[in-house]
N, C-alpha and C. Protein backbone atom coordinates (compact mmCIF):
# COMPACT_ATOMS: atom_id res chain seq x y z
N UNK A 1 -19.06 -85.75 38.99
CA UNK A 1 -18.59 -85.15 37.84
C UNK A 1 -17.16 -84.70 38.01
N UNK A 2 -16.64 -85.51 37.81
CA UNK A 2 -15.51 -84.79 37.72
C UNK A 2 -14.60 -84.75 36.65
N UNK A 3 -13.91 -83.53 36.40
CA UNK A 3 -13.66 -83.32 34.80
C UNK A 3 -12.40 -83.46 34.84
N UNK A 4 -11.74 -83.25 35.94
CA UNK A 4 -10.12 -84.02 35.89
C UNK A 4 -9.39 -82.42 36.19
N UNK A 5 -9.88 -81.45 37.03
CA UNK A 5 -9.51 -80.20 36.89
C UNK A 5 -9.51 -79.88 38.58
N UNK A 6 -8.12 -79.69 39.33
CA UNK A 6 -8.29 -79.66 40.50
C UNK A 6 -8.44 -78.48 40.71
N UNK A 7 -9.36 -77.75 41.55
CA UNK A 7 -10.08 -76.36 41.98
C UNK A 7 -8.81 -75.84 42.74
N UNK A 8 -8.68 -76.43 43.39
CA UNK A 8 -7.05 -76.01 44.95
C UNK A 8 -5.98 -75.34 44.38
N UNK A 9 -5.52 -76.11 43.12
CA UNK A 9 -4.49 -75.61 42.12
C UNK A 9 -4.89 -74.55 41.42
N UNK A 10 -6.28 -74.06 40.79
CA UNK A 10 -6.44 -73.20 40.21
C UNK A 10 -7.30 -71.85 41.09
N UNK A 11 -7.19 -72.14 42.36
CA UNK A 11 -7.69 -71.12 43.09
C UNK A 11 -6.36 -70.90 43.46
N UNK A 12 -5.19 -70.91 43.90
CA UNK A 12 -3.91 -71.00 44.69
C UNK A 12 -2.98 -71.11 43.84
N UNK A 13 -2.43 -70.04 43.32
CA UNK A 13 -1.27 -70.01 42.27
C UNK A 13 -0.26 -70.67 42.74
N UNK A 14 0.52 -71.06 41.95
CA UNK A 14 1.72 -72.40 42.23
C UNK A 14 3.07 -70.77 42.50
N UNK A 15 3.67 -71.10 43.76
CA UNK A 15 4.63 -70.59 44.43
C UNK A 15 5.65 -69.73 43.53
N UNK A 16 5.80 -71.01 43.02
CA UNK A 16 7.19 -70.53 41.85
C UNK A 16 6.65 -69.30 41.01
N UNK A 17 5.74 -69.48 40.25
CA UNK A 17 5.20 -68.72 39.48
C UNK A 17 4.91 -67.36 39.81
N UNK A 18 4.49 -67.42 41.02
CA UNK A 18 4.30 -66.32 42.18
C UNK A 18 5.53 -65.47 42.40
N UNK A 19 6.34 -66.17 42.30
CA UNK A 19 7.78 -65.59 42.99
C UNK A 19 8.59 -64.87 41.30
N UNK A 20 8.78 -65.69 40.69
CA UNK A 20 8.66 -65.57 38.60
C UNK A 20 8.08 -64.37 38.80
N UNK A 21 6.84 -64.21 39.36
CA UNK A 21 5.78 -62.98 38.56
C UNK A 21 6.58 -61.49 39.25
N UNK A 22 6.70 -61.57 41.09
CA UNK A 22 6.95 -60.80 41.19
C UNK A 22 8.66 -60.52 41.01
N UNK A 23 9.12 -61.42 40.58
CA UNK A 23 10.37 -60.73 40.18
C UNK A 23 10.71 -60.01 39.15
N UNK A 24 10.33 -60.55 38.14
CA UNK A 24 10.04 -59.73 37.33
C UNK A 24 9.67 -58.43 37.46
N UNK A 25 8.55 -58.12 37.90
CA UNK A 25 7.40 -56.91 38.19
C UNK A 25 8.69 -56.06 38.80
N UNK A 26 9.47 -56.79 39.91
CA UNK A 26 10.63 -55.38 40.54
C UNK A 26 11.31 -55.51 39.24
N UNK A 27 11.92 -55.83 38.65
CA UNK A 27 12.93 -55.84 38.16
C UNK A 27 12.66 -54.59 36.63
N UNK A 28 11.08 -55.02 36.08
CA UNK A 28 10.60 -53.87 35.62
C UNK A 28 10.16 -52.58 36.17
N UNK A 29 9.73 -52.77 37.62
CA UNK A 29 9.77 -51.43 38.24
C UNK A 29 11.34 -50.46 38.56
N UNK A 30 12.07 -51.33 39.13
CA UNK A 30 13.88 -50.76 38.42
C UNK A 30 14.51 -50.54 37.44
N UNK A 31 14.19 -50.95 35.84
CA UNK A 31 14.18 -50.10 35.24
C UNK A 31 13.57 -48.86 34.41
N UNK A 32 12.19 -49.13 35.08
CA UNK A 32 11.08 -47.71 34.92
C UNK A 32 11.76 -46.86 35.73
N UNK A 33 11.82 -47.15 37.04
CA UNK A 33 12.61 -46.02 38.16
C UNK A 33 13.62 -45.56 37.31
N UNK A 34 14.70 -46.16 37.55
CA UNK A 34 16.24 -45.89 36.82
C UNK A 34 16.09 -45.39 35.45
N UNK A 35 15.35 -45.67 34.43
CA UNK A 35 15.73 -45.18 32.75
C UNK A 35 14.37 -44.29 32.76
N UNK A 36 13.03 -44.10 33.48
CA UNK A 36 11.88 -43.37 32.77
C UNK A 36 11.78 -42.49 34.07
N UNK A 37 11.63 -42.88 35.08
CA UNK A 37 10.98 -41.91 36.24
C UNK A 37 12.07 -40.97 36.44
N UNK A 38 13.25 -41.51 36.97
CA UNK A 38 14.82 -40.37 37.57
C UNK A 38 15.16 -39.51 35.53
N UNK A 39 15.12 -39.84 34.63
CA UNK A 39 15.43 -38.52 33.71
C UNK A 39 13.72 -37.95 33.68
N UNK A 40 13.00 -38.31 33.69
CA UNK A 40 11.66 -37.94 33.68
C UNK A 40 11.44 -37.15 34.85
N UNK A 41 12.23 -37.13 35.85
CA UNK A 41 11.97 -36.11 37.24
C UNK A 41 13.19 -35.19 37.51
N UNK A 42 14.07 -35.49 36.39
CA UNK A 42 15.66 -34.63 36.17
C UNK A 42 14.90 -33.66 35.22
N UNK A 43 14.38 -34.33 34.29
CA UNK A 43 13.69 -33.07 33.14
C UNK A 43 12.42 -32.16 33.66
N UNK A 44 11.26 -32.61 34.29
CA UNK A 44 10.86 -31.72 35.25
C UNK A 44 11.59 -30.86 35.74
N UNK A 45 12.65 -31.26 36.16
CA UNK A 45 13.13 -30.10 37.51
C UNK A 45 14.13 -28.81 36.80
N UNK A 46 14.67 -29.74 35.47
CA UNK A 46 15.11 -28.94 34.24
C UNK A 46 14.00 -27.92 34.20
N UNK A 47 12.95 -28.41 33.67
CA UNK A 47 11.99 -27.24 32.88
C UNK A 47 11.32 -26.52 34.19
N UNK A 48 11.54 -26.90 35.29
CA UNK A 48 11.28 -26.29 36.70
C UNK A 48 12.09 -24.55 36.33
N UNK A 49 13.16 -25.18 37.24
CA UNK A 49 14.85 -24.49 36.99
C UNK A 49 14.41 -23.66 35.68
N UNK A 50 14.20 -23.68 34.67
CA UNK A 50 13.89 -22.69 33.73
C UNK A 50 12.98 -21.89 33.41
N UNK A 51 11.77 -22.10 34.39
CA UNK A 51 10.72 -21.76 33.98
C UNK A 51 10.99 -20.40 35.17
N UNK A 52 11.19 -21.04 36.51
CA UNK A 52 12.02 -20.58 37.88
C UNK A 52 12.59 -19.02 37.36
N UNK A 53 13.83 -19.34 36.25
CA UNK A 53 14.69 -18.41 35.79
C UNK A 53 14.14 -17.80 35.06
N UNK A 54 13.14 -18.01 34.33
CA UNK A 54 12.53 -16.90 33.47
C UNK A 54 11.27 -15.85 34.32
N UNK A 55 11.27 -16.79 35.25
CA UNK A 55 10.05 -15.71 35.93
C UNK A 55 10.86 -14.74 36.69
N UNK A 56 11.69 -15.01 37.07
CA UNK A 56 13.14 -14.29 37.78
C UNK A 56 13.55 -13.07 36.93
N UNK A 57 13.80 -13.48 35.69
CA UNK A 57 14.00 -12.84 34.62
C UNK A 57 13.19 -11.47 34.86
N UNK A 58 11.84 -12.20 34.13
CA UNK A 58 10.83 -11.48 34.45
C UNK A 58 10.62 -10.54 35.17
N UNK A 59 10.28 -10.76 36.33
CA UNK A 59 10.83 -10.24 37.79
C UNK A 59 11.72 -8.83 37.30
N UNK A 60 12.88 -9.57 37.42
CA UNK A 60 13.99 -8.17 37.28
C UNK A 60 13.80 -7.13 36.04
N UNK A 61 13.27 -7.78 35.05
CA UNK A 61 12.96 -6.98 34.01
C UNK A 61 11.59 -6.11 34.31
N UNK A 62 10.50 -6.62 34.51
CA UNK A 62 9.85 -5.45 35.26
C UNK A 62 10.12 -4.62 36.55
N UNK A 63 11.16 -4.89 37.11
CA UNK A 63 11.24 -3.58 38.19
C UNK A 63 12.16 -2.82 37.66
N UNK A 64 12.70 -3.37 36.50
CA UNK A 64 13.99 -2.62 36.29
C UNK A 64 12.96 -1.78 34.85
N UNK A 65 11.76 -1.97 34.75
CA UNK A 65 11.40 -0.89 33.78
C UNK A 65 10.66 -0.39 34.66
N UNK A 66 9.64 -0.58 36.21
CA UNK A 66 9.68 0.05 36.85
C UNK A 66 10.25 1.01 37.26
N UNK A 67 11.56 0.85 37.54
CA UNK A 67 12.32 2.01 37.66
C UNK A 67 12.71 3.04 36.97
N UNK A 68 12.55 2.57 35.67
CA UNK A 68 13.17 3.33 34.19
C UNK A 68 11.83 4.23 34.32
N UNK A 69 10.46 3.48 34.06
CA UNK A 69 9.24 4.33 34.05
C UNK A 69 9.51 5.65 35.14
N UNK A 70 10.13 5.66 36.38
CA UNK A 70 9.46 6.46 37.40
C UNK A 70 10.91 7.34 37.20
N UNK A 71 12.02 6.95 36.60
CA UNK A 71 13.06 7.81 36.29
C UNK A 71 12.35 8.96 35.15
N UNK A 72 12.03 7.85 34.12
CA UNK A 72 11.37 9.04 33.50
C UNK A 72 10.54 9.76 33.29
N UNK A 73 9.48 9.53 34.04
CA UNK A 73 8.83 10.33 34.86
C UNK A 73 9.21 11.65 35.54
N UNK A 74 10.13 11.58 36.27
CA UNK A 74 10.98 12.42 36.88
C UNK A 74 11.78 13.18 36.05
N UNK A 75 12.39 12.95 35.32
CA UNK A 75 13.32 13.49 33.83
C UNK A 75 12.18 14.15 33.08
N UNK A 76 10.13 13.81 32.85
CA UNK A 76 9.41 14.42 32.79
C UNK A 76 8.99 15.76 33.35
N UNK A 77 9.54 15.28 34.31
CA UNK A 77 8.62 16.51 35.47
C UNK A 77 9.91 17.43 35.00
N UNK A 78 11.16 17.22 35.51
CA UNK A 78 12.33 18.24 35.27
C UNK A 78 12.51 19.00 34.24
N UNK A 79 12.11 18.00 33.09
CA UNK A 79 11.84 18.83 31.79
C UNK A 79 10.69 19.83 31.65
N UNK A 80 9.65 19.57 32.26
CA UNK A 80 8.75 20.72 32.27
C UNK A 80 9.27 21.59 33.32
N UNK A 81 9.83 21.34 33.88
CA UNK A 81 9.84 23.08 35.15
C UNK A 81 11.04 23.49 34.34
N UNK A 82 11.85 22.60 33.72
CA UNK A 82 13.16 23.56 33.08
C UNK A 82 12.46 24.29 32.17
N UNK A 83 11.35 24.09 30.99
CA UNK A 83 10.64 24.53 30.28
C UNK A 83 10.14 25.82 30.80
N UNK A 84 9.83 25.41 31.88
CA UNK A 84 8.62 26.77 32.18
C UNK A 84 9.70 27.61 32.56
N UNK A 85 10.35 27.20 33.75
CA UNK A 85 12.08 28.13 33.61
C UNK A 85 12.16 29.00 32.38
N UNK A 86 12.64 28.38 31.11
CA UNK A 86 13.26 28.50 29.94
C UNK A 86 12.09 29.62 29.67
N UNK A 87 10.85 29.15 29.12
CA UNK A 87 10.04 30.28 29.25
C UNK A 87 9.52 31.76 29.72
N UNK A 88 10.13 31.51 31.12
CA UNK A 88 9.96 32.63 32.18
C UNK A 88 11.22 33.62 31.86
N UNK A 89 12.20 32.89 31.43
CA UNK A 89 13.62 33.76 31.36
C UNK A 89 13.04 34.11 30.31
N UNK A 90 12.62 33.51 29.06
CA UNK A 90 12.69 34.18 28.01
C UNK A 90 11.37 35.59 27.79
N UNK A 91 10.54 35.13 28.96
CA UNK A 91 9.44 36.23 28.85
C UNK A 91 10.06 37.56 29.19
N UNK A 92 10.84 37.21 30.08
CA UNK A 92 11.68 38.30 31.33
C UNK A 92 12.53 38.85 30.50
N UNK A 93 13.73 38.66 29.65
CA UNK A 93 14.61 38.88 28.71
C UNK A 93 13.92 39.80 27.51
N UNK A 94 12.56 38.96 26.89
CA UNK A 94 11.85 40.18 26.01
C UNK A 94 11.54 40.98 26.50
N UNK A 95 10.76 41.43 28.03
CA UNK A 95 10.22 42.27 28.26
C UNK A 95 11.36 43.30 28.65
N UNK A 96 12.75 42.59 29.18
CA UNK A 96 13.71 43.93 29.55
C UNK A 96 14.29 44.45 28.37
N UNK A 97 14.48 43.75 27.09
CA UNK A 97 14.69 43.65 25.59
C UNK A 97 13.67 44.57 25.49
N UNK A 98 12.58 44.68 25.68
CA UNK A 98 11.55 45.93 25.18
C UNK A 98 11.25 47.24 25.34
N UNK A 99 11.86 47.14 26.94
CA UNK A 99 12.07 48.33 27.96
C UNK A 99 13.52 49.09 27.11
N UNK A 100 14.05 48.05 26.55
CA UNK A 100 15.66 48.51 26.98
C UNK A 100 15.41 49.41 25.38
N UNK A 101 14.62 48.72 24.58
CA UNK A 101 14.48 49.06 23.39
C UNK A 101 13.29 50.66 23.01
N UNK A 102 12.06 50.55 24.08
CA UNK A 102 11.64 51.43 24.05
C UNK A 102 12.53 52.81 24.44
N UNK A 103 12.84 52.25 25.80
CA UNK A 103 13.80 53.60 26.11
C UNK A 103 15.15 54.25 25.38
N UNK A 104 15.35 53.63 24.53
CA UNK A 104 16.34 53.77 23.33
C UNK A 104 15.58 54.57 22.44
N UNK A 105 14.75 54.01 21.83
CA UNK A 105 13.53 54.74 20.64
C UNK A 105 12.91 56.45 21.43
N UNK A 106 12.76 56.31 22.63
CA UNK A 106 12.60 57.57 22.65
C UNK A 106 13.46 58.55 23.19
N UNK A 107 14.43 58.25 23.55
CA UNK A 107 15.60 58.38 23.49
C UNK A 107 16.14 59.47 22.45
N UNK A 108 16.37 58.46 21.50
CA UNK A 108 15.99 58.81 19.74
C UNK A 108 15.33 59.99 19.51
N UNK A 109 14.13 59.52 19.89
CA UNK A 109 13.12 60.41 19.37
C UNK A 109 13.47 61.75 19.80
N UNK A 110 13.82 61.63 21.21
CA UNK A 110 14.19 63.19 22.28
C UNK A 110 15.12 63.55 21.60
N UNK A 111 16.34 63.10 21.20
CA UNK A 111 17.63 63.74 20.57
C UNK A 111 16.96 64.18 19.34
N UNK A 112 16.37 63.53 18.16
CA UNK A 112 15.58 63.78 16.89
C UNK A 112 15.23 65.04 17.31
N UNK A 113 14.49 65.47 18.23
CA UNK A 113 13.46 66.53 18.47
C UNK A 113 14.19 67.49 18.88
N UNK A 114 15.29 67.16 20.15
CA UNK A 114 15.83 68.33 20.21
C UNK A 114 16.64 68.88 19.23
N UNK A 115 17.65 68.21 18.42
CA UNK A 115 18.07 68.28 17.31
C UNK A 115 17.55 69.93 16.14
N UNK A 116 16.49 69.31 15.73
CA UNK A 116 15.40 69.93 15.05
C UNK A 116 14.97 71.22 15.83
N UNK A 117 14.58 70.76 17.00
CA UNK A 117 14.40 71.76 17.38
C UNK A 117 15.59 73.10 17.65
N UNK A 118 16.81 73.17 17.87
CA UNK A 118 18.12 73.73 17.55
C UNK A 118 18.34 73.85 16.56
N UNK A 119 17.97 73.13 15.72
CA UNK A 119 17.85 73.53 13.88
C UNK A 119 17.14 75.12 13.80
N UNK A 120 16.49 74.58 14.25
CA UNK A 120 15.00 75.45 14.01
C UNK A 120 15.40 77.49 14.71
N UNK A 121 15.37 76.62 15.99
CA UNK A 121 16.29 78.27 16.28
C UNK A 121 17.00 78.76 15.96
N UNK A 122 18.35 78.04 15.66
CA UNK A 122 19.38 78.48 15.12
C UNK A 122 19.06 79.13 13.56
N UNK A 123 18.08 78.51 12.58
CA UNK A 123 17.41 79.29 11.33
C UNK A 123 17.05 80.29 11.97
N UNK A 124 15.94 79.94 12.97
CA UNK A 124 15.65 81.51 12.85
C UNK A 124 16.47 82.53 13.40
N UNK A 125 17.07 82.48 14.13
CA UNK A 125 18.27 83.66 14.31
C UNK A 125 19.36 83.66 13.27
N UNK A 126 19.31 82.67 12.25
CA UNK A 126 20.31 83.63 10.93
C UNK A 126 19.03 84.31 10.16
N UNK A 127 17.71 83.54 10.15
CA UNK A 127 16.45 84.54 9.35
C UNK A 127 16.98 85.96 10.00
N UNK A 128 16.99 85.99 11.64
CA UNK A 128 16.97 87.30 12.34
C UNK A 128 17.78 88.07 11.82
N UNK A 129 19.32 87.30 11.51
CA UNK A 129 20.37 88.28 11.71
C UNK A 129 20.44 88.68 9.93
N UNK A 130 19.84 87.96 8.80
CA UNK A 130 19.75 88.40 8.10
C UNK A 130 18.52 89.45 7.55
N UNK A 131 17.71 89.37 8.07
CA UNK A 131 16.68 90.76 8.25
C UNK A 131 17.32 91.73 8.47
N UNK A 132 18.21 91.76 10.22
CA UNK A 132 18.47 92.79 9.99
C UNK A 132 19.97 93.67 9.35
N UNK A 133 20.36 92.75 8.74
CA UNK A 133 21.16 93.24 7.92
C UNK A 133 21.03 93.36 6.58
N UNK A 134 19.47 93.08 6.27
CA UNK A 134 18.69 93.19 5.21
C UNK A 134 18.64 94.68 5.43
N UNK A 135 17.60 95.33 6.93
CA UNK A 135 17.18 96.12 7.44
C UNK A 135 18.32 97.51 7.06
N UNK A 136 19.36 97.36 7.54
CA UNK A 136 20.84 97.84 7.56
C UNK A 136 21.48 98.56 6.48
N UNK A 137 21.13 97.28 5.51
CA UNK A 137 21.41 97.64 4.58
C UNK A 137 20.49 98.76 3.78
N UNK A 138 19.44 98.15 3.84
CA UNK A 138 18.46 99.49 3.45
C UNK A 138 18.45 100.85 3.94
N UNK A 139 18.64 100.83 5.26
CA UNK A 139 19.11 101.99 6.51
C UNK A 139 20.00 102.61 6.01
N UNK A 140 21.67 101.86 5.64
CA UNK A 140 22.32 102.44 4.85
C UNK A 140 22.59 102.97 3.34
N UNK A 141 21.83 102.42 2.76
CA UNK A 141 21.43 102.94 1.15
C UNK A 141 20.51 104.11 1.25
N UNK A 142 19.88 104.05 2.29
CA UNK A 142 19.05 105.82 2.70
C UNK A 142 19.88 106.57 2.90
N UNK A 143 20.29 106.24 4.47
CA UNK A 143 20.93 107.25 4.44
C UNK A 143 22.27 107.62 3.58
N UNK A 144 22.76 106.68 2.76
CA UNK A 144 23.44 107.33 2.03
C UNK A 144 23.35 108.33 0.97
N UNK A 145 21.76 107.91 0.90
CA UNK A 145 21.38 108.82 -0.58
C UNK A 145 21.09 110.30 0.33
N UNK A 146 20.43 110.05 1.90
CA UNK A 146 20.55 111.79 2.36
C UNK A 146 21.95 112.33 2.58
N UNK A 147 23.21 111.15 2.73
CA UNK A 147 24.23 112.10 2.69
C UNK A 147 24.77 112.84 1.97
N UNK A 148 24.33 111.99 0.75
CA UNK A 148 24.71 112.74 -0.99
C UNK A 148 24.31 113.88 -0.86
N UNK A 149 22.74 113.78 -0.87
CA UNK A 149 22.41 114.94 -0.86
C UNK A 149 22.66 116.37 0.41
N UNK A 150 22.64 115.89 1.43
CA UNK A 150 23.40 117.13 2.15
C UNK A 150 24.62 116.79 2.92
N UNK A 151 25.40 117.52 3.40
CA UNK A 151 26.13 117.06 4.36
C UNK A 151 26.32 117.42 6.10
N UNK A 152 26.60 115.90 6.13
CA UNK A 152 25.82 115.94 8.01
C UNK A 152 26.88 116.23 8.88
N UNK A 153 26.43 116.64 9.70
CA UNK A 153 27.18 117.67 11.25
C UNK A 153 28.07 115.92 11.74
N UNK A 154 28.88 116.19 12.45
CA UNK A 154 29.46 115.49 13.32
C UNK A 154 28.64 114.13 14.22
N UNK A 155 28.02 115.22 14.88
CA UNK A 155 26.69 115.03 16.11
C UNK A 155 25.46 113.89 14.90
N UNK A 156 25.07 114.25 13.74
CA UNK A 156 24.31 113.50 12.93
C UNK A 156 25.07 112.11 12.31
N UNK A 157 26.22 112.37 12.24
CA UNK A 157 26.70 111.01 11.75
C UNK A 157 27.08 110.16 12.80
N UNK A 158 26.99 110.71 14.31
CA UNK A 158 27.29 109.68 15.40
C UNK A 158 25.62 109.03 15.50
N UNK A 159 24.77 109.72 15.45
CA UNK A 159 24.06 109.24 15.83
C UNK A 159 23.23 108.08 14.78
N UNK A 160 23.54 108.49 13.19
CA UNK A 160 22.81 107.19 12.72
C UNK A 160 24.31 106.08 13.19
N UNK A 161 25.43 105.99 13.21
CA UNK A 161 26.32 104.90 13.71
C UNK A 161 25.47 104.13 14.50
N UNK A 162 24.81 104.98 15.62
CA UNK A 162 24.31 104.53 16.98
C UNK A 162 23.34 103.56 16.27
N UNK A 163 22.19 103.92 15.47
CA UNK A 163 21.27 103.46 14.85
C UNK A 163 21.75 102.11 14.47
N UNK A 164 22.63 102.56 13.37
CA UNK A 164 23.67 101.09 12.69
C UNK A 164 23.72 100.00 13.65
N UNK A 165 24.67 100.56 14.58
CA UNK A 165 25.12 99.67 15.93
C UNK A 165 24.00 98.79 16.13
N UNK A 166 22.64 99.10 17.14
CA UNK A 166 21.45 98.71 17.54
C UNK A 166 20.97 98.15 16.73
N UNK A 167 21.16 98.14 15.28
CA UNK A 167 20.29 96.96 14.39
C UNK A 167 20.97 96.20 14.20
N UNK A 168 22.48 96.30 14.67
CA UNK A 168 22.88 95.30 14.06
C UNK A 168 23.04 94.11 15.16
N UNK A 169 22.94 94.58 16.66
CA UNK A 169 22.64 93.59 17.76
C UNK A 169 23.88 94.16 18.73
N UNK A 170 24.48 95.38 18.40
CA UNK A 170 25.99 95.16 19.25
C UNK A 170 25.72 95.67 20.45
C-alpha cells in the first residue's frame, strides 16, 4: 500500500524550514524583549520607585505625627500643671485677698466702735457738765433769793463760792 506519502519526510522536518522557524521565533523574541518586556520592566520599576516613595512618605509622615502626638502630649501635661499652678496662685491670692480684707473690716469695725464709743463719753460728760451747771444754776437762783432776803457775812459768801467752785469741777 502505498499511498505515495514518504513517512522519513514527514517524521523529520526539512532543515530549511527548521532554521525559517527558528529565526523567526528569535527575531520575535527580540522584539518582545526590546518593545514589551524592557518598558514593561522600566514601568514595574516605575510603579516600584513610587510605590517605594510613598511608603517612605508614609514612613516620615507617621513619625513625624508621632512626634507631634508626644509633643502634644507634653504641651498637655504642661498645660495642666500650669493650670493647677494658675489655680493654686489664685486660691492663695483669694485667701490672702480675704485675710487682707477681713482684717480691714474689723479694723473698721474697731475704729466704728471706738469712735462711738468716744462719742458716747464725750456726751456724757457734756450731759455731766450740763447738769451741773443745770445744778449751779439752781444753787445760784437759791441762793440768790436767800441773799435778797438777808444779807450774808463775808465768811458766808466765801463759802457758798467754795460750793459754786466744787460743782462746777474746778
Amino acid at each position: 500500500m502505498d499511498l505515495g506519502i514518504d513517512i522519513s519526510q514527514q517524521l523529520f522536518p526539512n532543515p530549511l524550514t527548521m532554521l525559517y522557524t527558528l529565526c523567526v521565533t528569535a527575531v520575535l523574541f527580540f522584539f518582545i524583549y526590546k518593545f514589551l518586556f524592557n518598558p514593561a520592566r522600566e514601568m514595574i520599576q516605575k510603579r516600584e520607585d513610587y510605590v517605594n516613595g510613598k511608603l517612605k512618605d508614609a514612613d516620615n509622615i507617621n513619625l513625624e505625627a508621632k512626634e507631634n502626638l508626644s509633643k502634644a502630649k507634653e504641651e498637655v501635661e504642661k498645660a495642666k500643671v500650669l493650670s493647677k499652678d494658675i489655680i493654686e496662685t489664685a486660691k492663695k491670692e483669694a485667701k490672702d485677698t480675704k485675710a487682707v480684707i477681713v482684717d480691714d473690716a474689723k479694723t473698721e469695725a474697731q475704729d466704728i466702735y471706738r469712735k462711738a464709743h468716744d462719742r458716747i463719753k464725750k456726751e456724757e460728760m457734756e450731759l455731766k457738765k450740763d447738769i451741773n451747771r443745770q445744778i449751779v444754776d439752781v444753787a445760784l437762783s437759791a441762793s440768790e433769793k436767800l441773799l435778797k432776803d438777808k444779807d450774808l457775812s463775808k465768811q458766808d459768801e466765801d463759802s457758798l463760792n467754795e460750793i459754786i467752785d466744787e460743782l462746777n469741777g474746778k
